[in-house]
PDB file of N, CA and C in Angstrom:
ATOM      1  N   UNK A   1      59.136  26.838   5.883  1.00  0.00           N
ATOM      2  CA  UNK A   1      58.135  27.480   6.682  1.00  0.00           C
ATOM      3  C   UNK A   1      58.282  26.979   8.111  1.00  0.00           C
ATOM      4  N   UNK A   2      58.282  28.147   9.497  1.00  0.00           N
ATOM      5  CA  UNK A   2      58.802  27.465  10.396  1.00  0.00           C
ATOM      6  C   UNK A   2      57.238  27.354  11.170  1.00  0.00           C
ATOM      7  N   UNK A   3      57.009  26.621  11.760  1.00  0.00           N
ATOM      8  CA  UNK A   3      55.600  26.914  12.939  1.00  0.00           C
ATOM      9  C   UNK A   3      56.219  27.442  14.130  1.00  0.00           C
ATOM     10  N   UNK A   4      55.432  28.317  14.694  1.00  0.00           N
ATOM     11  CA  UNK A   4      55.944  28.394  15.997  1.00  0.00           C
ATOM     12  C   UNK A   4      55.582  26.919  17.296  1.00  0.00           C
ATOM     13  N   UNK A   5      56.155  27.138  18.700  1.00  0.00           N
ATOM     14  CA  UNK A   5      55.959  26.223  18.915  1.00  0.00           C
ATOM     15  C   UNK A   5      54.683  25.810  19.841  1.00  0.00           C
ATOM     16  N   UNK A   6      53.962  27.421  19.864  1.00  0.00           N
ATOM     17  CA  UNK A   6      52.790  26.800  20.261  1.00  0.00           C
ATOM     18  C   UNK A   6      51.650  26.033  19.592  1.00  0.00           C
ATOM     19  N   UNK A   7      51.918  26.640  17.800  1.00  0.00           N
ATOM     20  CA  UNK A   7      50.963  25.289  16.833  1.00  0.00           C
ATOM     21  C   UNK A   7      51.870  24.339  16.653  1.00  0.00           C
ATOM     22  N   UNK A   8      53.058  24.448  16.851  1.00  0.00           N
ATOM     23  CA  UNK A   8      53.569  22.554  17.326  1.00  0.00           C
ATOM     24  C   UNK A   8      52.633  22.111  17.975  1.00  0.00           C
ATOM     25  N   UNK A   9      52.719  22.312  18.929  1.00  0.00           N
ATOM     26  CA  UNK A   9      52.358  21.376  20.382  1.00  0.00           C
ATOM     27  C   UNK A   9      50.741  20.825  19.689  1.00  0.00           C
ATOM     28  N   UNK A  10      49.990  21.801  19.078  1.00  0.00           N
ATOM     29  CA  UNK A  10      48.598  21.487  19.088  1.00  0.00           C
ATOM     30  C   UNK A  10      48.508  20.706  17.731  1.00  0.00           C
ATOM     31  N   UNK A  11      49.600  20.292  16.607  1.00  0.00           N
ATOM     32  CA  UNK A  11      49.513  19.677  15.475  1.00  0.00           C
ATOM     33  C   UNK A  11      50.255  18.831  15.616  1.00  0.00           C
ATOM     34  N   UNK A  12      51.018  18.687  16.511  1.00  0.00           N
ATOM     35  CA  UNK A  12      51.655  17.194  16.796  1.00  0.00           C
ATOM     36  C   UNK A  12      51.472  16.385  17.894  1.00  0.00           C
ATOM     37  N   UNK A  13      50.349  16.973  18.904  1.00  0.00           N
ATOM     38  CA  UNK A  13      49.943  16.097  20.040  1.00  0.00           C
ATOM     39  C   UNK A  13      49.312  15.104  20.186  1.00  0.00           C
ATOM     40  N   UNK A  14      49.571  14.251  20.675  1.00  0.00           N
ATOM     41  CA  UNK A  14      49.047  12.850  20.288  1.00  0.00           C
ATOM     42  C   UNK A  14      47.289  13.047  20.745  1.00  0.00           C
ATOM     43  N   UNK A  15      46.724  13.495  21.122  1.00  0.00           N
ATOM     44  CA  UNK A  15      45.177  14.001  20.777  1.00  0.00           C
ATOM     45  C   UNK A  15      44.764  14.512  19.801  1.00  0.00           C
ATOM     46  N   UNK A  16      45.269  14.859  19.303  1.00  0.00           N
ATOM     47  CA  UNK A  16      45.010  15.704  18.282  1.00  0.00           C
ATOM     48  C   UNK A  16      45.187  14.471  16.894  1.00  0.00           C
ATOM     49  N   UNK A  17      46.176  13.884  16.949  1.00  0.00           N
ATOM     50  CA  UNK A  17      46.703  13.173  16.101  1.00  0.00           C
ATOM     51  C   UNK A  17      45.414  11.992  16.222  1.00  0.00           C
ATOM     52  N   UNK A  18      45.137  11.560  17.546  1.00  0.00           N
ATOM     53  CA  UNK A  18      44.362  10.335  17.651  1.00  0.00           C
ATOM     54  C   UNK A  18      43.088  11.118  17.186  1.00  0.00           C
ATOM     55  N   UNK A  19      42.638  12.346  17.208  1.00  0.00           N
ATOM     56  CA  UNK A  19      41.371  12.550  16.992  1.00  0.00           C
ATOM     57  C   UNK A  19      41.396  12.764  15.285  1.00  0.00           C
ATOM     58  N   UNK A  20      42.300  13.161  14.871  1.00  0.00           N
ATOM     59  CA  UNK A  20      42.479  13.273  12.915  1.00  0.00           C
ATOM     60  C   UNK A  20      42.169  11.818  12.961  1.00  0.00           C
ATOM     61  N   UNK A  21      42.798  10.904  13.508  1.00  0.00           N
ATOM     62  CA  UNK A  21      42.608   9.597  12.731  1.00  0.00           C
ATOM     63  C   UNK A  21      41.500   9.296  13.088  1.00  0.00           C
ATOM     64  N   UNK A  22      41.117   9.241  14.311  1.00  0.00           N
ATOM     65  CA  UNK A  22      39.031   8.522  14.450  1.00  0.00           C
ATOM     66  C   UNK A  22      38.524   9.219  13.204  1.00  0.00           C
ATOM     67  N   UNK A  23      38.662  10.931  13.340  1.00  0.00           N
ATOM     68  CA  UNK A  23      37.895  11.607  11.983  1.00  0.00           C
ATOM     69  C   UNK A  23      38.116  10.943  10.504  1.00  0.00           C
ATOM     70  N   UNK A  24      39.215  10.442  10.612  1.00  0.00           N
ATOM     71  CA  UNK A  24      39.602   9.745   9.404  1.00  0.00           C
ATOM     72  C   UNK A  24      38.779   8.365   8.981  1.00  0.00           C
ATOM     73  N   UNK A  25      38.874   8.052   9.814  1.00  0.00           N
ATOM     74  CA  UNK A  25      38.554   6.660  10.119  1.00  0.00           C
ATOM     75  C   UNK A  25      36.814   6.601   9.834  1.00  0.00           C
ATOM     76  N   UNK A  26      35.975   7.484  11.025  1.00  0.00           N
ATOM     77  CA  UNK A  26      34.953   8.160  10.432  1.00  0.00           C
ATOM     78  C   UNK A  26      34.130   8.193   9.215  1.00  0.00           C
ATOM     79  N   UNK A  27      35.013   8.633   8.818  1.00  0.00           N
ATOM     80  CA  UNK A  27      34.644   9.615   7.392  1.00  0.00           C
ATOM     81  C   UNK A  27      34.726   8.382   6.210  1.00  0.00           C
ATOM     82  N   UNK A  28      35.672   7.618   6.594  1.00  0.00           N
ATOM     83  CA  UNK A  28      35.906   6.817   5.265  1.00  0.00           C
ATOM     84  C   UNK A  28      35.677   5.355   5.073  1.00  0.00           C
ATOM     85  N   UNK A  29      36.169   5.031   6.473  1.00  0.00           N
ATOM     86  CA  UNK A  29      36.541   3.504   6.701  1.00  0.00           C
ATOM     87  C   UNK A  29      35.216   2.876   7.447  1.00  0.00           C
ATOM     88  N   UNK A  30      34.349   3.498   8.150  1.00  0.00           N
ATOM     89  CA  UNK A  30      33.355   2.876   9.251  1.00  0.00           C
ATOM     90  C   UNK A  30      32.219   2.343   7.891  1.00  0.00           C
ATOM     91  N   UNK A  31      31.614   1.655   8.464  1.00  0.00           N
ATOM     92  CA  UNK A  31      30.280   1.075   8.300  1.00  0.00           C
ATOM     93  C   UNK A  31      28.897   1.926   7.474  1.00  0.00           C
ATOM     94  N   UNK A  32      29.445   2.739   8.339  1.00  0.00           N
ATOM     95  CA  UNK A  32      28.603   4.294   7.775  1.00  0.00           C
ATOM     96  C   UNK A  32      28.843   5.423   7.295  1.00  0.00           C
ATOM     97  N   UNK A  33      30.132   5.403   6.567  1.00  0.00           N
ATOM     98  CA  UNK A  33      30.828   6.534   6.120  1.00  0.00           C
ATOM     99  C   UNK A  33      30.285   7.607   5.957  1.00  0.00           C
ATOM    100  N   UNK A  34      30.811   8.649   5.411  1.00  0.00           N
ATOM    101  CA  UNK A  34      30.103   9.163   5.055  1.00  0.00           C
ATOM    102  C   UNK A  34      29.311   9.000   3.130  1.00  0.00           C
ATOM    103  N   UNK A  35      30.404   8.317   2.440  1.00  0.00           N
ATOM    104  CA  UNK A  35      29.984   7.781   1.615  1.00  0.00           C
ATOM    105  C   UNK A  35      28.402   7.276   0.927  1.00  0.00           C
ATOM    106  N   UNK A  36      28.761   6.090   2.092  1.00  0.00           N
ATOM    107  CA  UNK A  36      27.374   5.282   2.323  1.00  0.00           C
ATOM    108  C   UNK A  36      26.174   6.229   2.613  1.00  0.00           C
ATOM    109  N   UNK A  37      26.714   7.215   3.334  1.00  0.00           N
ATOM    110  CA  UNK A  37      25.450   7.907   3.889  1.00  0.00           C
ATOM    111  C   UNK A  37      24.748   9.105   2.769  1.00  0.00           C
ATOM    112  N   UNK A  38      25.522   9.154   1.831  1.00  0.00           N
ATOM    113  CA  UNK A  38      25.067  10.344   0.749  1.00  0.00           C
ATOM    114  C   UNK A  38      24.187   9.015  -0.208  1.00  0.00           C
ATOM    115  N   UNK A  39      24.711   7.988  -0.219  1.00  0.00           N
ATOM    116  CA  UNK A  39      24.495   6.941  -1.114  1.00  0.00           C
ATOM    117  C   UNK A  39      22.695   7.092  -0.235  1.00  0.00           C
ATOM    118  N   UNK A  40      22.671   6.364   1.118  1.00  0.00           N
ATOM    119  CA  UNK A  40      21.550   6.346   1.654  1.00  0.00           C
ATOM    120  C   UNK A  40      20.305   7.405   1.118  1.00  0.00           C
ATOM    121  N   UNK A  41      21.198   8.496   1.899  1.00  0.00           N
ATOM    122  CA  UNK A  41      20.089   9.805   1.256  1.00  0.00           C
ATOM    123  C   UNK A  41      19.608   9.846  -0.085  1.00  0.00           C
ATOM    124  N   UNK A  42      20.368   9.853  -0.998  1.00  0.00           N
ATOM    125  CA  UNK A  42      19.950  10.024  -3.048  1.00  0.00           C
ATOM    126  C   UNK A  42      18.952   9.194  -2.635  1.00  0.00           C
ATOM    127  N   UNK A  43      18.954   7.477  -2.343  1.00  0.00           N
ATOM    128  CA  UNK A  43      18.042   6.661  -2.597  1.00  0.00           C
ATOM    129  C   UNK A  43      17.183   6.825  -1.349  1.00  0.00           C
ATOM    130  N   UNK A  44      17.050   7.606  -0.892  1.00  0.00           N
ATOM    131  CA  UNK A  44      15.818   7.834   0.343  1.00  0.00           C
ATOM    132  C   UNK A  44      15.171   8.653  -0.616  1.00  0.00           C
ATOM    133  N   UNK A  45      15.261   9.519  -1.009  1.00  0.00           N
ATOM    134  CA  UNK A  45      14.962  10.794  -2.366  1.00  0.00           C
ATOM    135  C   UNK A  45      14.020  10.687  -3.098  1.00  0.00           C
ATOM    136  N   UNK A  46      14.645   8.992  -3.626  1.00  0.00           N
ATOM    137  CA  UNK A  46      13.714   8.624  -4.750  1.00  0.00           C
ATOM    138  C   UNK A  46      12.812   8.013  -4.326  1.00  0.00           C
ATOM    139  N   UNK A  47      13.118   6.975  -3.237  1.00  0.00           N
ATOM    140  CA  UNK A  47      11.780   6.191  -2.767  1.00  0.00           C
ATOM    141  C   UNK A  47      10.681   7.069  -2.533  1.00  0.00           C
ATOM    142  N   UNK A  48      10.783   8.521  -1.753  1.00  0.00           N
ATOM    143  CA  UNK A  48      10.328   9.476  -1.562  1.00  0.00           C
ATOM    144  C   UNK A  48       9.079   9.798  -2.481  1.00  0.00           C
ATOM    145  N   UNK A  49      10.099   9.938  -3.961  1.00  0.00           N
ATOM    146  CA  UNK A  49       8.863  10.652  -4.970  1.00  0.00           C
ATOM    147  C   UNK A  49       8.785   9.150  -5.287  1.00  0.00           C
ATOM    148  N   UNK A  50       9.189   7.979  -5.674  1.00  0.00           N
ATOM    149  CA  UNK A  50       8.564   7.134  -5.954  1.00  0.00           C
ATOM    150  C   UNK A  50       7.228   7.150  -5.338  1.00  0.00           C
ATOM    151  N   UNK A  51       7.087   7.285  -3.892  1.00  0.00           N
ATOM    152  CA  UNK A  51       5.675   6.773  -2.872  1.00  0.00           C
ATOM    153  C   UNK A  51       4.999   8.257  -3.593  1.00  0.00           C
ATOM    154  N   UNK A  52       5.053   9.487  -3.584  1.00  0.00           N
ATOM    155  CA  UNK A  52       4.552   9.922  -4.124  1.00  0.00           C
ATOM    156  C   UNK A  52       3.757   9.983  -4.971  1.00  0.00           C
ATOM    157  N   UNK A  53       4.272   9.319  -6.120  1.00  0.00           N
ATOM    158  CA  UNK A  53       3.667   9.047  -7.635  1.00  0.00           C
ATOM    159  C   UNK A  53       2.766   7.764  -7.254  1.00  0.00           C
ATOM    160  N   UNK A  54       2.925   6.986  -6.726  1.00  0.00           N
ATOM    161  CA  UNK A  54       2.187   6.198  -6.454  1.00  0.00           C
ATOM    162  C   UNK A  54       0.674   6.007  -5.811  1.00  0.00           C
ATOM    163  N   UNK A  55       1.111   7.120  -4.463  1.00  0.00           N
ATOM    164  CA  UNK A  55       0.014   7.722  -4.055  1.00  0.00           C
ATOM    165  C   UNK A  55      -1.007   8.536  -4.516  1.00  0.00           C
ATOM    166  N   UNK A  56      -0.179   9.301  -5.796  1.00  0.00           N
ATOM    167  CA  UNK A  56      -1.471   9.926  -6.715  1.00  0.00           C
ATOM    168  C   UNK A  56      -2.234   9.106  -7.321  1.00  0.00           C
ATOM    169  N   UNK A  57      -1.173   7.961  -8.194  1.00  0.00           N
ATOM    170  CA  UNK A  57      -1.855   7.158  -8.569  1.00  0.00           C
ATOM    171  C   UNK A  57      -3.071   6.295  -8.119  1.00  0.00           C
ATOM    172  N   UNK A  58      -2.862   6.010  -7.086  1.00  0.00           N
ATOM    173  CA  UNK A  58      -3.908   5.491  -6.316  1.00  0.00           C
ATOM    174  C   UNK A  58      -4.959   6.373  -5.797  1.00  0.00           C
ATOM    175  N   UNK A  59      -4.722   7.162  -5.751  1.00  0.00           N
ATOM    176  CA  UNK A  59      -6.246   8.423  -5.577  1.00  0.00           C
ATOM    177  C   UNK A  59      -7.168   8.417  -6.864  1.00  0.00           C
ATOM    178  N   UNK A  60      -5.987   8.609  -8.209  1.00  0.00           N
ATOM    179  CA  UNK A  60      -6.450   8.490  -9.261  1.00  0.00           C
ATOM    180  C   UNK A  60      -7.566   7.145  -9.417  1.00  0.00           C
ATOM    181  N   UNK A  61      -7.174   6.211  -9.402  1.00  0.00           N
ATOM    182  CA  UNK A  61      -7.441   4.957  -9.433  1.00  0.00           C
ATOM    183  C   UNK A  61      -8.964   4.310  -8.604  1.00  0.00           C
ATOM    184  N   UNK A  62      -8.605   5.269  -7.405  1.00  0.00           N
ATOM    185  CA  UNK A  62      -9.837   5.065  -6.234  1.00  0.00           C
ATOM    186  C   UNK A  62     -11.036   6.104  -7.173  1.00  0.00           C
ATOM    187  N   UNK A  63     -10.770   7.016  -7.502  1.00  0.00           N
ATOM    188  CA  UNK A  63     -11.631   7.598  -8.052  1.00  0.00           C
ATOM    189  C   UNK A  63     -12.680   7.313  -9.786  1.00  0.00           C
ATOM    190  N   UNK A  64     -11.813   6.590 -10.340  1.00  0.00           N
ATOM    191  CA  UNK A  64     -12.067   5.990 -11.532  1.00  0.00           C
ATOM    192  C   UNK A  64     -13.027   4.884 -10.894  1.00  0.00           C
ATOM    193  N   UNK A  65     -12.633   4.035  -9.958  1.00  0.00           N
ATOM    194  CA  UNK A  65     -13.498   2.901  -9.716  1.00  0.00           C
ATOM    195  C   UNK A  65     -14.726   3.363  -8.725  1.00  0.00           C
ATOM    196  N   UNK A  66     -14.658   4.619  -8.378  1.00  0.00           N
ATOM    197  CA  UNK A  66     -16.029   5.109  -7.724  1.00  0.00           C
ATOM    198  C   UNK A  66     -16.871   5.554  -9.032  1.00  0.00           C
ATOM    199  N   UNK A  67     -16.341   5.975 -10.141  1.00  0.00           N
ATOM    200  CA  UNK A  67     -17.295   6.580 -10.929  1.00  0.00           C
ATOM    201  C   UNK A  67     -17.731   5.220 -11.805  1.00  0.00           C
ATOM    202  N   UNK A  68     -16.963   4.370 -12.088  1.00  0.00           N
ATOM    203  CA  UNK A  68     -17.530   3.295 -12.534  1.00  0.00           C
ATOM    204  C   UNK A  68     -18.197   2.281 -11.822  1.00  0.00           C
ATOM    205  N   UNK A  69     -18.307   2.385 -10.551  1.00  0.00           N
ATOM    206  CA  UNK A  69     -19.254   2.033  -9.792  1.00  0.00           C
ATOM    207  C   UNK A  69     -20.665   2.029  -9.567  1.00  0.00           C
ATOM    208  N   UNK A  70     -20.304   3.544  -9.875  1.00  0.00           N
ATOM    209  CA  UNK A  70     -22.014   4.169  -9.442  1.00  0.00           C
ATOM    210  C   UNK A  70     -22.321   4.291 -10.953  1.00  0.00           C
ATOM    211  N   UNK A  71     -21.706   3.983 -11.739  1.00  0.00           N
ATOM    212  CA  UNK A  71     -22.637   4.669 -13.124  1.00  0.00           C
ATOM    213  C   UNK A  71     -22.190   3.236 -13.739  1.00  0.00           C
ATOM    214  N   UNK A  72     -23.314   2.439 -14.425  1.00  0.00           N
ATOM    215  CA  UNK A  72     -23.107   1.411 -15.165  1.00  0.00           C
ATOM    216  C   UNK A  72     -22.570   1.566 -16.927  1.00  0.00           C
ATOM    217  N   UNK A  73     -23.217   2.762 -17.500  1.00  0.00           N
ATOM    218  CA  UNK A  73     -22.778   3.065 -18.886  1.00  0.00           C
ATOM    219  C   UNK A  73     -21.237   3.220 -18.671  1.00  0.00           C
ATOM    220  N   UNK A  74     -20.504   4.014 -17.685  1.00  0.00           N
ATOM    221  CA  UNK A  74     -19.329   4.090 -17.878  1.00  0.00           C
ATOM    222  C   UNK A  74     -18.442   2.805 -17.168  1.00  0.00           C
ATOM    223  N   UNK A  75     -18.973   2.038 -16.116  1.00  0.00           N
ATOM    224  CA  UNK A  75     -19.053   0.079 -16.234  1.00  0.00           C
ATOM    225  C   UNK A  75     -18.818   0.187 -17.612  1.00  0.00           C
ATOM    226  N   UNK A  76     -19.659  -0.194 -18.560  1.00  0.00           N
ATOM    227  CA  UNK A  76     -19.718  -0.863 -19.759  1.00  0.00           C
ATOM    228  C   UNK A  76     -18.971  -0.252 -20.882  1.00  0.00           C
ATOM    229  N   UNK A  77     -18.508   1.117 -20.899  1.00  0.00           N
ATOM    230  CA  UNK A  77     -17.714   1.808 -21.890  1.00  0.00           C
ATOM    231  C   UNK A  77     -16.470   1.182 -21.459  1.00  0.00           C
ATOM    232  N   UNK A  78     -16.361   1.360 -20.491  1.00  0.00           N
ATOM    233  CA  UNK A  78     -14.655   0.651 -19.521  1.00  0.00           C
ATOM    234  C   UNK A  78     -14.889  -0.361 -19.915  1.00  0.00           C
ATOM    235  N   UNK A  79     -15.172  -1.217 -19.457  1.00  0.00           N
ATOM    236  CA  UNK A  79     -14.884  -2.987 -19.895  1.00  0.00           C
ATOM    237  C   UNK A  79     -14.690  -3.143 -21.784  1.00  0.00           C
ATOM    238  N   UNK A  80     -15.486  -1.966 -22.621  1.00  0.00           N
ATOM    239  CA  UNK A  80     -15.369  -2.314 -24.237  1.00  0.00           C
ATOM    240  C   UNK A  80     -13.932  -1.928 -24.618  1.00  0.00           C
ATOM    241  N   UNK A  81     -13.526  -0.527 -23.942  1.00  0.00           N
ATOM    242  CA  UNK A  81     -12.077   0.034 -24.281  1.00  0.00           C
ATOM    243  C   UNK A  81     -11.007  -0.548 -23.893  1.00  0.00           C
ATOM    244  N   UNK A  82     -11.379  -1.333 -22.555  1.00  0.00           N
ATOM    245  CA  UNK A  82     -10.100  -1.477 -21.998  1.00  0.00           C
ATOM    246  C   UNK A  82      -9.438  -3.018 -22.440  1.00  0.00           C
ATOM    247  N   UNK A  83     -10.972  -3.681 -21.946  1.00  0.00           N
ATOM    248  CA  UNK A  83     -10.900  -5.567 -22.092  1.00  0.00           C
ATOM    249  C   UNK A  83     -11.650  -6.249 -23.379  1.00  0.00           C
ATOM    250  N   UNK A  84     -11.585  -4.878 -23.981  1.00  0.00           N
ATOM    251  CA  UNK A  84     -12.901  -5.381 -25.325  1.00  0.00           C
ATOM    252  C   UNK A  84     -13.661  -6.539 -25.576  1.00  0.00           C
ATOM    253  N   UNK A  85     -14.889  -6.118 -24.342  1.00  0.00           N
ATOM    254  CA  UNK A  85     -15.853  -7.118 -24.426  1.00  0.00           C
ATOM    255  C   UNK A  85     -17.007  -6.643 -24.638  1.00  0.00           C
ATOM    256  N   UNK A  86     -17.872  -7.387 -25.215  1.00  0.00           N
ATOM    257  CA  UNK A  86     -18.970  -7.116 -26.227  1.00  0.00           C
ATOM    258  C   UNK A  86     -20.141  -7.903 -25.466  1.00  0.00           C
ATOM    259  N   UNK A  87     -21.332  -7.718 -26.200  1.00  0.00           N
ATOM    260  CA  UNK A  87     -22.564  -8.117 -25.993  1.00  0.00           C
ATOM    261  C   UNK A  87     -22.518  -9.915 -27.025  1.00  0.00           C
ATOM    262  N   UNK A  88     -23.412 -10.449 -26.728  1.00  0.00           N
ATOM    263  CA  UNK A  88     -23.570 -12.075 -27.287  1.00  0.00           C
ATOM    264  C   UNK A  88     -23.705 -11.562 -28.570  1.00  0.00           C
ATOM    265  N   UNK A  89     -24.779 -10.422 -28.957  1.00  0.00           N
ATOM    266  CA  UNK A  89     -25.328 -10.578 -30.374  1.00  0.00           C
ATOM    267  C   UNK A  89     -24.243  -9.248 -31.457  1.00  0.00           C
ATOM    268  N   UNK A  90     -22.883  -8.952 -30.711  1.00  0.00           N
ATOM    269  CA  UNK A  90     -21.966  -8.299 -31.192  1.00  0.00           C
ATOM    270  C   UNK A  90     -20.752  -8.867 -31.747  1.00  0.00           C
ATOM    271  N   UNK A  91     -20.098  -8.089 -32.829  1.00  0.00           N
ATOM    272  CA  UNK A  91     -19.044  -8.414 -32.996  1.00  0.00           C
ATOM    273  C   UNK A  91     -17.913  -7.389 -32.831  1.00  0.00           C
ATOM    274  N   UNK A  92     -16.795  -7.627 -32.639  1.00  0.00           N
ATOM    275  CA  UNK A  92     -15.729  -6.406 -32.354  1.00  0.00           C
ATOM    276  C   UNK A  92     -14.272  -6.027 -33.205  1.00  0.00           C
ATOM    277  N   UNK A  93     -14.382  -5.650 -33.816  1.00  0.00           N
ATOM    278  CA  UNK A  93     -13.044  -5.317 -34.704  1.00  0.00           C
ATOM    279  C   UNK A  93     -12.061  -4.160 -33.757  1.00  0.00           C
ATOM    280  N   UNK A  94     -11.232  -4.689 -33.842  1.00  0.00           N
ATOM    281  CA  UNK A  94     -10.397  -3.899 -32.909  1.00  0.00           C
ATOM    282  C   UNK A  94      -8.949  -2.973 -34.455  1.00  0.00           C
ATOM    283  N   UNK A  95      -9.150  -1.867 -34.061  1.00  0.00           N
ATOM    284  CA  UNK A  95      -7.979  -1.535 -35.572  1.00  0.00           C
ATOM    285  C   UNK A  95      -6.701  -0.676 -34.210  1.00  0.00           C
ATOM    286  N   UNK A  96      -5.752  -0.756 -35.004  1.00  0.00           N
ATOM    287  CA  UNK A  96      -4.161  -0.542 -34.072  1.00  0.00           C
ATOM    288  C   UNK A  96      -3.764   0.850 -35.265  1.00  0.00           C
ATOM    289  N   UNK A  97      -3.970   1.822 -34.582  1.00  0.00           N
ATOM    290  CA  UNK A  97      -3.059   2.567 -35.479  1.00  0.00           C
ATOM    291  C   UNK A  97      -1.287   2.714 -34.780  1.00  0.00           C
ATOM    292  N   UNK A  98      -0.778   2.713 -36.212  1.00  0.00           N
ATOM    293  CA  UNK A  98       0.778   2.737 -35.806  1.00  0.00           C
ATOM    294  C   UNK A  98       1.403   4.173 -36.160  1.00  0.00           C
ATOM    295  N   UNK A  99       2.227   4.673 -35.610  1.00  0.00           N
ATOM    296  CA  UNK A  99       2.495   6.474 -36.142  1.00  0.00           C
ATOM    297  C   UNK A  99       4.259   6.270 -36.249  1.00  0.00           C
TER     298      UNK A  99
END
């Protein structure tokens, strides 16, 4: 296959040549490849919905402790289910079902 010699000149000029290799160089070899940088992004992604889920959670959470705030029966249902604690003149059997 012959080139003519005006895409000679532009595929063998030493600009051209020095700029393939920075691109090269670039792309593979730097600090910040592009590699690294897809690597960066995925885990930007997740932190992403990680803070997400978290943030619901915590709405969730803010809201549970406003209602058990203002209402003492559900205070006291919470503390039996969760930390199973009882009254002095109670006793508590706790049963585990297994499936």
């Amino acid at each position: 296959m012959k080139i003519s010699s005006k895409y000679r000149f532009l595929i063998f000029n030493k600009y051209s040549i020095t700029a393939l290799v920075f691109l090269i160089f670039i792309l593979f070899f730097d600090g910040n490849n592009l590699i690294t940088q897809i690597k960066l992004n995925k885990e930007l992604r997740e932190l992403q919905s990680e803070k997400e889920f978290y943030e619901k959670e915590i709405a969730t959470n803010k809201a549970v402790k406003k209602l058990l705030m203002s209402d003492l029966k559900q205070l006291e249902k919470f503390a039996r289910e969760e930390y199973r604690m009882k009254k002095d003149n109670e006793d508590v059997f706790v049963f585990e079902y297994k499936n």
